[in-house]
Protein backbone atom coordinates (compact mmCIF):
# COMPACT_ATOMS: atom_id res chain seq x y z
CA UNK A 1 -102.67 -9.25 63.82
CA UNK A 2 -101.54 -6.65 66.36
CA UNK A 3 -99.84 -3.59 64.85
CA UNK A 4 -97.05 -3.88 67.80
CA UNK A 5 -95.11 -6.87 68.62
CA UNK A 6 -92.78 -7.15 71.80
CA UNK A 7 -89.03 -8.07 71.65
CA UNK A 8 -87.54 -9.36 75.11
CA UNK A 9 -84.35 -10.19 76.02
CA UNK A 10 -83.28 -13.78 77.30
CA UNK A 11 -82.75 -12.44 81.17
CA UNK A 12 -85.97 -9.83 81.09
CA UNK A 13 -86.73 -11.28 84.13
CA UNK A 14 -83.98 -10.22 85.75
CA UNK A 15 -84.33 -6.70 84.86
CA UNK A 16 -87.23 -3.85 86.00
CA UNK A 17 -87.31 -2.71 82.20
CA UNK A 18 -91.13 -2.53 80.98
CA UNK A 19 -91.74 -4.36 78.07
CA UNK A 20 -92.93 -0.88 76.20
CA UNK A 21 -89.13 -0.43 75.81
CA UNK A 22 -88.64 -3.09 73.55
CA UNK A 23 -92.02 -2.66 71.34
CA UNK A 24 -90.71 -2.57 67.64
CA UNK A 25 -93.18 -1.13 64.99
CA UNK A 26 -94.20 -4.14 62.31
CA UNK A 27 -92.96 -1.72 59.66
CA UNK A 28 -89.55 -0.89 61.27
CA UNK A 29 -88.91 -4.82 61.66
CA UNK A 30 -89.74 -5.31 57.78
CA UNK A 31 -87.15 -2.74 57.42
CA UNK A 32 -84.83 -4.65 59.44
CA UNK A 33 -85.91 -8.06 58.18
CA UNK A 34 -85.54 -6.32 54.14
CA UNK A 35 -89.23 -7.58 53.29
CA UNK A 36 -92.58 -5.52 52.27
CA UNK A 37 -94.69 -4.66 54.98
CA UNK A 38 -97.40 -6.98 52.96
CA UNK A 39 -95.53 -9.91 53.95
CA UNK A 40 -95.67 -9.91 57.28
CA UNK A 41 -99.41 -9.96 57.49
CA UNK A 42 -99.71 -12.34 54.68
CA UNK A 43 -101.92 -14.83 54.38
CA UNK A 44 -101.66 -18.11 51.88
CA UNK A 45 -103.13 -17.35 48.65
CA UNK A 46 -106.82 -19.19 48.54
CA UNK A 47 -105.92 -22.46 46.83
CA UNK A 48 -108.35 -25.68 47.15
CA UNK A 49 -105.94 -28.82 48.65
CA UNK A 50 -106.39 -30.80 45.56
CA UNK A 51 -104.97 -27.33 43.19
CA UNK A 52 -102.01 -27.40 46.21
CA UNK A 53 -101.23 -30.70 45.94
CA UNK A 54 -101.05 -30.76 42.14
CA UNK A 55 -99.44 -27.51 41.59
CA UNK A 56 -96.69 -28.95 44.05
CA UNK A 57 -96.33 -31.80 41.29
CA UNK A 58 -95.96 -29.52 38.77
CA UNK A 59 -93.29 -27.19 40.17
CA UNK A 60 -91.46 -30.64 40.55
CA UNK A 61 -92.11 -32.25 37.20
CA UNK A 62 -91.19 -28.52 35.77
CA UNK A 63 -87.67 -28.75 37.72
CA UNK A 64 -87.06 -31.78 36.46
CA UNK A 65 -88.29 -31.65 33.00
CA UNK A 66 -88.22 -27.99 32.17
CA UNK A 67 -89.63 -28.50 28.41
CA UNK A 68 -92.93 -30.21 29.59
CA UNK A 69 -95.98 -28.58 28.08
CA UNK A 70 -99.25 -28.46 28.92
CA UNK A 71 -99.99 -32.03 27.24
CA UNK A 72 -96.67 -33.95 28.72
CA UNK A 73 -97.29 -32.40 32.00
CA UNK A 74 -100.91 -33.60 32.04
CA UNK A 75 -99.53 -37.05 31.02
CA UNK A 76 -96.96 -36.56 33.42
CA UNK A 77 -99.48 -35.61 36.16
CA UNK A 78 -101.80 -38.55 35.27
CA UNK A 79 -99.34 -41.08 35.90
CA UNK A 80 -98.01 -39.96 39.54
CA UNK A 81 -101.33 -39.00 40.80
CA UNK A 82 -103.45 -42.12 39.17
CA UNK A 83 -106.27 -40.03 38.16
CA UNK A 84 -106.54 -38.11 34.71
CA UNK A 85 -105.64 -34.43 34.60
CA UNK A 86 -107.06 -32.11 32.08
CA UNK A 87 -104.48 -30.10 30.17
CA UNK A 88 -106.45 -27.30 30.44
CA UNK A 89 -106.55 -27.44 33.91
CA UNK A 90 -102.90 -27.59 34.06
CA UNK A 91 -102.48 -24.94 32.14
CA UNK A 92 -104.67 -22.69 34.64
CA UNK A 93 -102.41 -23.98 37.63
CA UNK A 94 -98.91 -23.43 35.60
CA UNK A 95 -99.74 -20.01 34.54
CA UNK A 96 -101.12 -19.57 38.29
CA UNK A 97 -97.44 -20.36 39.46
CA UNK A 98 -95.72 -18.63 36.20
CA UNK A 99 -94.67 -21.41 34.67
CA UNK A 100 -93.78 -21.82 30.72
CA UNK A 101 -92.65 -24.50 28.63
CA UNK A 102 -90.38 -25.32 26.61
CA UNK A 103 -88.02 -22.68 26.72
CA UNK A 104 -86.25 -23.92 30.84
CA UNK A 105 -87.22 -21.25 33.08
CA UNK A 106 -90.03 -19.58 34.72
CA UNK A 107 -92.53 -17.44 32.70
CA UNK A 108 -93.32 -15.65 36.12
CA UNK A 109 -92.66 -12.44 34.80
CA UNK A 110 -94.09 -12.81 31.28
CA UNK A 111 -94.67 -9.21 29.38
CA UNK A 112 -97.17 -8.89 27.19
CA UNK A 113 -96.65 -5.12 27.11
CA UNK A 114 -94.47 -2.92 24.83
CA UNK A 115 -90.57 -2.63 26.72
CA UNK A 116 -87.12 -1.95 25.58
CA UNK A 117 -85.53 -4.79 24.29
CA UNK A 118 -81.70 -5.20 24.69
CA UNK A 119 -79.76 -7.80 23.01
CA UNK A 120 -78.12 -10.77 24.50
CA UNK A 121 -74.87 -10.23 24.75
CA UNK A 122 -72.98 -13.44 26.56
CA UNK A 123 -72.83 -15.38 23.68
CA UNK A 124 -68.84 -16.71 23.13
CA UNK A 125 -67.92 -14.41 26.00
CA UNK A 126 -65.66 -15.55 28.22
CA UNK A 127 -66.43 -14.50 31.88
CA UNK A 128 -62.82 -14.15 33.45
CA UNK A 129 -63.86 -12.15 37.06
CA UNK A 130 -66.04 -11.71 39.77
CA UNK A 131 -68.49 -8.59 38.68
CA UNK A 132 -68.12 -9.17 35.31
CA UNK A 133 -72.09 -10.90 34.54
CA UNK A 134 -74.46 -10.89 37.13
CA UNK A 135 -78.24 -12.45 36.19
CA UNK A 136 -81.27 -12.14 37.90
CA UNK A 137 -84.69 -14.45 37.81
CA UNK A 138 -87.19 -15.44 39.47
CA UNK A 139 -89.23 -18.84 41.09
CA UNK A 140 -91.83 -20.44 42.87
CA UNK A 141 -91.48 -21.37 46.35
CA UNK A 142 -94.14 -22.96 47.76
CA UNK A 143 -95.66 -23.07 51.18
CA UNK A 144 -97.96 -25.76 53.07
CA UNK A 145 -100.68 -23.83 52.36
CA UNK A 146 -99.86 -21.06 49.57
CA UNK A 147 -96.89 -20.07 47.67
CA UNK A 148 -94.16 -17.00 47.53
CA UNK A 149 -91.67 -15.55 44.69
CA UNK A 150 -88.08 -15.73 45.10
CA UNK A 151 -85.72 -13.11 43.16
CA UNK A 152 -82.23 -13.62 43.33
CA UNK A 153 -79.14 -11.54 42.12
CA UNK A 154 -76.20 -14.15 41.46
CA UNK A 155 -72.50 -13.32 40.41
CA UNK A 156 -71.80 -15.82 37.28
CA UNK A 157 -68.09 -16.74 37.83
CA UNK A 158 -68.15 -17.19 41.08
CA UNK A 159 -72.08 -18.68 41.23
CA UNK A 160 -72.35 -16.09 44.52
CA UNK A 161 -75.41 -15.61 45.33
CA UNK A 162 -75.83 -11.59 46.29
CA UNK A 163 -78.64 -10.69 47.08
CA UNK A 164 -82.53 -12.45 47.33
CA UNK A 165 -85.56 -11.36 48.44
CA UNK A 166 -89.13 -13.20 48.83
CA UNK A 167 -92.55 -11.66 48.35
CA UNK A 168 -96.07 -12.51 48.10
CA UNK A 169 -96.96 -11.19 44.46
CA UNK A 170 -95.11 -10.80 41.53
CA UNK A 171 -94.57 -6.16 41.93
CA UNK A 172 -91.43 -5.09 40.72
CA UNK A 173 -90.68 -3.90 44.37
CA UNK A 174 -88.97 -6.46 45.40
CA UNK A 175 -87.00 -7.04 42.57
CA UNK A 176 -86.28 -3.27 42.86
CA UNK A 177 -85.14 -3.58 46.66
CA UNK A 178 -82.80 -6.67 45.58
CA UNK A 179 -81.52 -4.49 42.88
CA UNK A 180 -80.45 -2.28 45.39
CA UNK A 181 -79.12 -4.74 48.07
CA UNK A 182 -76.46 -6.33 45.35
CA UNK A 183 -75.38 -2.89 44.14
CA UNK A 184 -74.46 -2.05 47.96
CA UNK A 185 -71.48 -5.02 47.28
CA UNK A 186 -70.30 -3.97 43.61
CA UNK A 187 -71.91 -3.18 40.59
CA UNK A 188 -71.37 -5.29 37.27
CA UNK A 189 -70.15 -4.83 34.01
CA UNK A 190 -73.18 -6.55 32.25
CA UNK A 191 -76.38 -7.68 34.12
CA UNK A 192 -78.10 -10.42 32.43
CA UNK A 193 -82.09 -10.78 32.63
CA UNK A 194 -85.17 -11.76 31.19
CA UNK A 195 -87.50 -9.71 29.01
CA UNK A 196 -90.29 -9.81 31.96
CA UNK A 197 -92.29 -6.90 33.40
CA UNK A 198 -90.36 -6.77 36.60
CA UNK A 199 -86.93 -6.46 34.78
CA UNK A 200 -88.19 -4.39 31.79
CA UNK A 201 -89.53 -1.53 33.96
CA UNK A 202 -88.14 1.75 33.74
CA UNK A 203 -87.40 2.20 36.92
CA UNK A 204 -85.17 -0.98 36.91
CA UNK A 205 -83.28 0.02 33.46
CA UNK A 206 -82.53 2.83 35.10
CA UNK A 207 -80.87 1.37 37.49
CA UNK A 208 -78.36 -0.29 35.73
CA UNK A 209 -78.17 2.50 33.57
CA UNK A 210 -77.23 4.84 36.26
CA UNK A 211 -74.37 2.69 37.09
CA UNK A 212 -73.11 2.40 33.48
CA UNK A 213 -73.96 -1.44 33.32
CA UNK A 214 -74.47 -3.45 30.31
CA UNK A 215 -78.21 -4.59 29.74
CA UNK A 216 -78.60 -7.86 28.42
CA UNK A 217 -81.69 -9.65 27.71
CA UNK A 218 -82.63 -13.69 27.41
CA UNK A 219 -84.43 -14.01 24.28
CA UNK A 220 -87.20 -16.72 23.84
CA UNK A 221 -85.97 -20.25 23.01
CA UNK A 222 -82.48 -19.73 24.44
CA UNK A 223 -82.74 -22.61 26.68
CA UNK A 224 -79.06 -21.69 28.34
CA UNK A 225 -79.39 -18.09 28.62
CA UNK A 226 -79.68 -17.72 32.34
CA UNK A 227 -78.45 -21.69 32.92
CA UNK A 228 -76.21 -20.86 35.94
CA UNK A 229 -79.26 -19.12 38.29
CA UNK A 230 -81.56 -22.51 36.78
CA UNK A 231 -79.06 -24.52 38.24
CA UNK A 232 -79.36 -22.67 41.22
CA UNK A 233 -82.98 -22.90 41.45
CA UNK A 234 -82.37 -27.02 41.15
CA UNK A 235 -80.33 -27.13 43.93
CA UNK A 236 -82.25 -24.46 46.12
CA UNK A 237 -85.40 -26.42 45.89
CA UNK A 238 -83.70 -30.16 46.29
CA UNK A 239 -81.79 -29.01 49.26
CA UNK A 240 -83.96 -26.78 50.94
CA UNK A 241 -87.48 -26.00 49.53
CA UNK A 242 -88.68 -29.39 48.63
CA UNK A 243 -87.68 -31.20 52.32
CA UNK A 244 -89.77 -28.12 54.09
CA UNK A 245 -93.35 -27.20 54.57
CA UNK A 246 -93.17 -23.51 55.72
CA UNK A 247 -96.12 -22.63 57.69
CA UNK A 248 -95.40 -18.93 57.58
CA UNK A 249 -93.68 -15.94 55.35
CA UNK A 250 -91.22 -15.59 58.43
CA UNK A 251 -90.43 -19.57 58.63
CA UNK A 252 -89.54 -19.47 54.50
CA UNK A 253 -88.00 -15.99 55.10
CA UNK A 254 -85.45 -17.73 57.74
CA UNK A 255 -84.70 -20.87 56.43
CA UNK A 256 -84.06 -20.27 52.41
CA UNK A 257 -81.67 -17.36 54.05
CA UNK A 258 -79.83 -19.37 56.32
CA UNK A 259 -79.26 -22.20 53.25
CA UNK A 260 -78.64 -19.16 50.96
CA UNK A 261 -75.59 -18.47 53.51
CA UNK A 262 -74.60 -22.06 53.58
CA UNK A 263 -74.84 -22.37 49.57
CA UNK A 264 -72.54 -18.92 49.48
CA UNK A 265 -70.03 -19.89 52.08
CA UNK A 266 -70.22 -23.65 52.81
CA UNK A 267 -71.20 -25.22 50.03
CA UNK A 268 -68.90 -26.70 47.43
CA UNK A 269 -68.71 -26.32 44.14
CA UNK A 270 -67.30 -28.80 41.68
CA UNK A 271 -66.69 -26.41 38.79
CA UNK A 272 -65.34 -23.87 41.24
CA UNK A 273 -62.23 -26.71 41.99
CA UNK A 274 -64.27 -27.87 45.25
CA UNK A 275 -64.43 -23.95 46.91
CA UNK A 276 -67.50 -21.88 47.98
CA UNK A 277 -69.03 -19.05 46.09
CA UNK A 278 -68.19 -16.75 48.90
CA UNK A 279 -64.24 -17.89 48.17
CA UNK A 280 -63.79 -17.40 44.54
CA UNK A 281 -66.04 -14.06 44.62
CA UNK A 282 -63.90 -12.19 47.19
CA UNK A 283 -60.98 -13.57 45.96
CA UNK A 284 -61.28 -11.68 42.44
CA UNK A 285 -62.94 -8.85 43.04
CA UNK A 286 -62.22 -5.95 40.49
């Protein structure tokens, strides 16, 4: 790939501009774009057709039946594909994608290191406003011909979705840079997480420490902990993910956006009385 592309206007016919006036550096239009430099020259992660095709069953079976293990997924897998599947093969594939059992959500950021743990502190709370509990997570998005990792910042009482960003491998970075992009709107009272690397690291904490928010963790075997970004991921991968093949980081970049818009400010929600995220959020902001 060239380290210069070239940005022309619709009528650049009709103008005596040269085109060196409208060369844009790749790393200035990440910047623009709010994705790692990485991305843009990335290229699907080696995966043999028959791994893609069955990992791509899995991330299905696991959004449907979040509590399948290694052994009911290979049972599961057996069935639709009408050839036996090892469990330890699906094992390898579901801890290629980050994906866990049992407990409902993705294992993509599990932490086998030593981290601060902070308690969980949404249970019996009643969430009356906009900023008062955001969560964060992560998922799987898969591509014809690789996969990505979605992050997502989401307000809880209104279900707004404020800020996302996609990247190639699980680094904190772009958890970091989403971080950042949903503290530009407001900043929380508590955020809500998992206990995974990218959400345990210091730099993160400190984050939300700077900004005098509330750490809470998920803590294994809380199936409901983070229910209202699962239930987001559901949707997001029904109505968008699951009816595309994205050919390139820039195709997935464009189109989970433009449904993350629609889901924000057109889409309506039945336990927001039949209004949009984008509605109830503005509408009680602190």
């Amino acid at each position: 790939m060239s380290n210069q592309v070239f940005l022309m206007p619709h009528n650049i016919a009709e103008t005596h501009l040269d085109k060196e006036e409208y060369e844009i550096p790749i790393y200035r239009q990440c910047e623009l774009l709010g994705i790692s430099k990485s991305s843009a020259y990335y290229e699907p992660i080696p995966v043999s057709p028959e791994d893609l095709m069955l990992m791509r069953f899995i991330d299905k079976n696991h959004t449907d039946f979040p509590t399948y293990g290694t052994r009911t997924m290979s049972a599961q897998l057996t069935l639709d594909v009408k050839y036996p599947v090892g469990r330890k093969r699906i094992g390898r594939l579901m801890d290629q994608m980050g994906i866990e059992a049992i407990y409902p959500k993705p294992k993509l950021s599990l932490n086998t290191k030593s981290h601060p743990v902070f308690p969980y502190l949404l249970k019996d709370v009643n969430i009356v406003k906009s900023n008062h509990v955001w969560s964060s997570d992560i998922t799987y998005i898969r591509m014809k011909h690789g996969f990505l990792y979605l992050v997502v910042f989401m307000d809880w009482y209104a279900r707004y979705i404020l800020s996302w960003q996609l990247s190639d491998s699980l680094k904190t970075d772009f958890c970091l840079t989403a971080a950042h992009k949903a503290l530009k709107i407001n900043v929380p009272d508590i955020i809500n997480v998992d206990q995974g690397v990218q959400f345990t690291d210091e730099e993160m904490i400190a984050i939300w420490q700077n900004q005098n928010v509330k750490i809470s963790m998920d803590h294994k075997g809380r199936c409901f902990d983070n229910i209202f970004t699962e239930r987001f991921w559901r949707t997001l991968k029904y109505e968008e993910v699951y009816l595309r093949d994205y050919q390139t980081v820039k195709e997935a970049y464009e189109s989970i956006g433009e449904y993350i818009e629609k889901y924000n400010t057109r889409r309506l929600h039945q336990s927001l009385g039949y209004k949009t995220p984008a509605s109830i959020y503005y509408q009680n902001q602190k």
